[in-house]
Protein backbone atom coordinates (compact mmCIF):
# COMPACT_ATOMS: atom_id res chain seq x y z
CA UNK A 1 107.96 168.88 84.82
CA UNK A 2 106.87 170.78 82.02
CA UNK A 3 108.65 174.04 82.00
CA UNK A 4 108.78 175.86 78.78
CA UNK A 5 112.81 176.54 77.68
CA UNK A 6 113.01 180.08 78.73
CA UNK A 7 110.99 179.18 82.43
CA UNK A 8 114.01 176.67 82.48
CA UNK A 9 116.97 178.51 81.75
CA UNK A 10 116.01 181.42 83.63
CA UNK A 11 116.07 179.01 86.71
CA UNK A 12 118.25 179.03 89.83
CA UNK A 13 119.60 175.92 91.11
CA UNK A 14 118.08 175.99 94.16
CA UNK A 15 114.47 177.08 92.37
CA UNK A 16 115.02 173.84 90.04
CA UNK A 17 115.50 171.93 92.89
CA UNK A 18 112.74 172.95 94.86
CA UNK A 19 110.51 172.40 92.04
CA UNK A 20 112.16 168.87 91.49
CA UNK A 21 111.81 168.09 94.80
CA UNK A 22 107.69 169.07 94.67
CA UNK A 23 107.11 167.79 91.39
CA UNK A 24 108.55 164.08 92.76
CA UNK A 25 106.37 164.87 95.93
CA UNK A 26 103.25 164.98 93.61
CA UNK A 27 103.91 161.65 91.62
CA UNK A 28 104.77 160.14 95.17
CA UNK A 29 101.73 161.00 96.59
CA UNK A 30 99.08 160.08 93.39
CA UNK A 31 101.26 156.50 93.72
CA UNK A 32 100.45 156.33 97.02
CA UNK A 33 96.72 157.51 96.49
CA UNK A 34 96.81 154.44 93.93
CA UNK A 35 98.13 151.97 96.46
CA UNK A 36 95.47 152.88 98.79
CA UNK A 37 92.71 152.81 96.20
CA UNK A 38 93.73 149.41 95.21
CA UNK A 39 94.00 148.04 98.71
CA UNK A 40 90.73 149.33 99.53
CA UNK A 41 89.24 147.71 96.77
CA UNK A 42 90.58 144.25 97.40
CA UNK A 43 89.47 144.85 100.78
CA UNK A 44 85.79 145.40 99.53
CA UNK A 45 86.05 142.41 97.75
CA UNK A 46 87.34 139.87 99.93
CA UNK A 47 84.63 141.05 102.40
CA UNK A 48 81.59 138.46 101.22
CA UNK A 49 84.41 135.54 101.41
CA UNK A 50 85.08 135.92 105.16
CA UNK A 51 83.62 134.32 108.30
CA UNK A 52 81.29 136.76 110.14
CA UNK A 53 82.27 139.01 112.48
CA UNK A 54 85.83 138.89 110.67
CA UNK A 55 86.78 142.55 111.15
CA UNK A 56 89.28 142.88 108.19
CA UNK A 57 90.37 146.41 107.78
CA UNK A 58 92.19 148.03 104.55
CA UNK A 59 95.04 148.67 106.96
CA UNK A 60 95.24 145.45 108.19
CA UNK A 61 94.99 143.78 104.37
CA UNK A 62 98.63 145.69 103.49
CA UNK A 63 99.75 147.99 105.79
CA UNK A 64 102.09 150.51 103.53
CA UNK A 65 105.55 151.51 104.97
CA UNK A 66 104.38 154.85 105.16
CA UNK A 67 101.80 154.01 107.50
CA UNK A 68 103.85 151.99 109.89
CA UNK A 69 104.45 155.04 112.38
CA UNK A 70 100.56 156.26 111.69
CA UNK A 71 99.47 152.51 112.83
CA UNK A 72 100.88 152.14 116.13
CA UNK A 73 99.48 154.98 117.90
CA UNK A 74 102.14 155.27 120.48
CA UNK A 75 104.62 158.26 120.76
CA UNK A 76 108.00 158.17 119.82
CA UNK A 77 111.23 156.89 122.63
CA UNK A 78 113.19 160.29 124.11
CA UNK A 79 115.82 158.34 122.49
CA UNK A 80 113.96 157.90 118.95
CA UNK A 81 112.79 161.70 118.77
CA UNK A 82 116.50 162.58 119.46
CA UNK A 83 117.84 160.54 116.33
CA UNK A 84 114.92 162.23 113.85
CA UNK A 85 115.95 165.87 115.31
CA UNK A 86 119.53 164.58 114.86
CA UNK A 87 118.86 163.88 111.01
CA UNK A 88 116.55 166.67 110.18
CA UNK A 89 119.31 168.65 111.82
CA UNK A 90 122.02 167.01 109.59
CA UNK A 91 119.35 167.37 106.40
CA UNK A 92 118.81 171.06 106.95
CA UNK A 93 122.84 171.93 107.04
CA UNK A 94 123.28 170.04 103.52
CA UNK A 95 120.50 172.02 102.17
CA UNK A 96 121.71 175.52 103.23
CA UNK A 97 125.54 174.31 102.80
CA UNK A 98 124.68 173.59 99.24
């Protein structure tokens, strides 16, 4: 993460956390940026190759499994939005029990 020894030590446990936890959110997301980049790309390049009036999308090449919610467009169940609030509620009493 590239904190100097004495940034380190002089660290909580939660701050070192919440810097773990951003740092990993950064290398998730330039993955992700790369996945889409490549996807794209092969996209581009399988477009001369196709039958006119093919409408191949980047989305529809590889959809990613962080997309799947994005991609349908509909709103969640009452039931389905009562699990998430369920978990983040779970989530959030681990973080402040810890």
């Amino acid at each position: 993460m590239g904190f100097s020894p004495v940034a380190l030590y002089s660290m909580s446990l939660q701050e070192f956390k919440n810097a773990a936890e951003g740092y990993r959110d950064k290398i998730e997301q330039a993955e992700r940026q790369n996945w889409q980049r490549q996807r794209w790309s092969t996209c581009v390049l399988l477009g001369p190759h196709l039958k006119k009036g093919t409408n191949l999308t980047p989305e529809k090449l590889l959809p990613f499994e962080w997309e799947k919610g994005k991609a349908s467009g509909s709103k969640p169940t009452k039931k389905e939005a009562r699990e998430s609030l369920e978990r983040i509620k779970k989530r959030d009493r681990k973080k402040w029990q810890s």
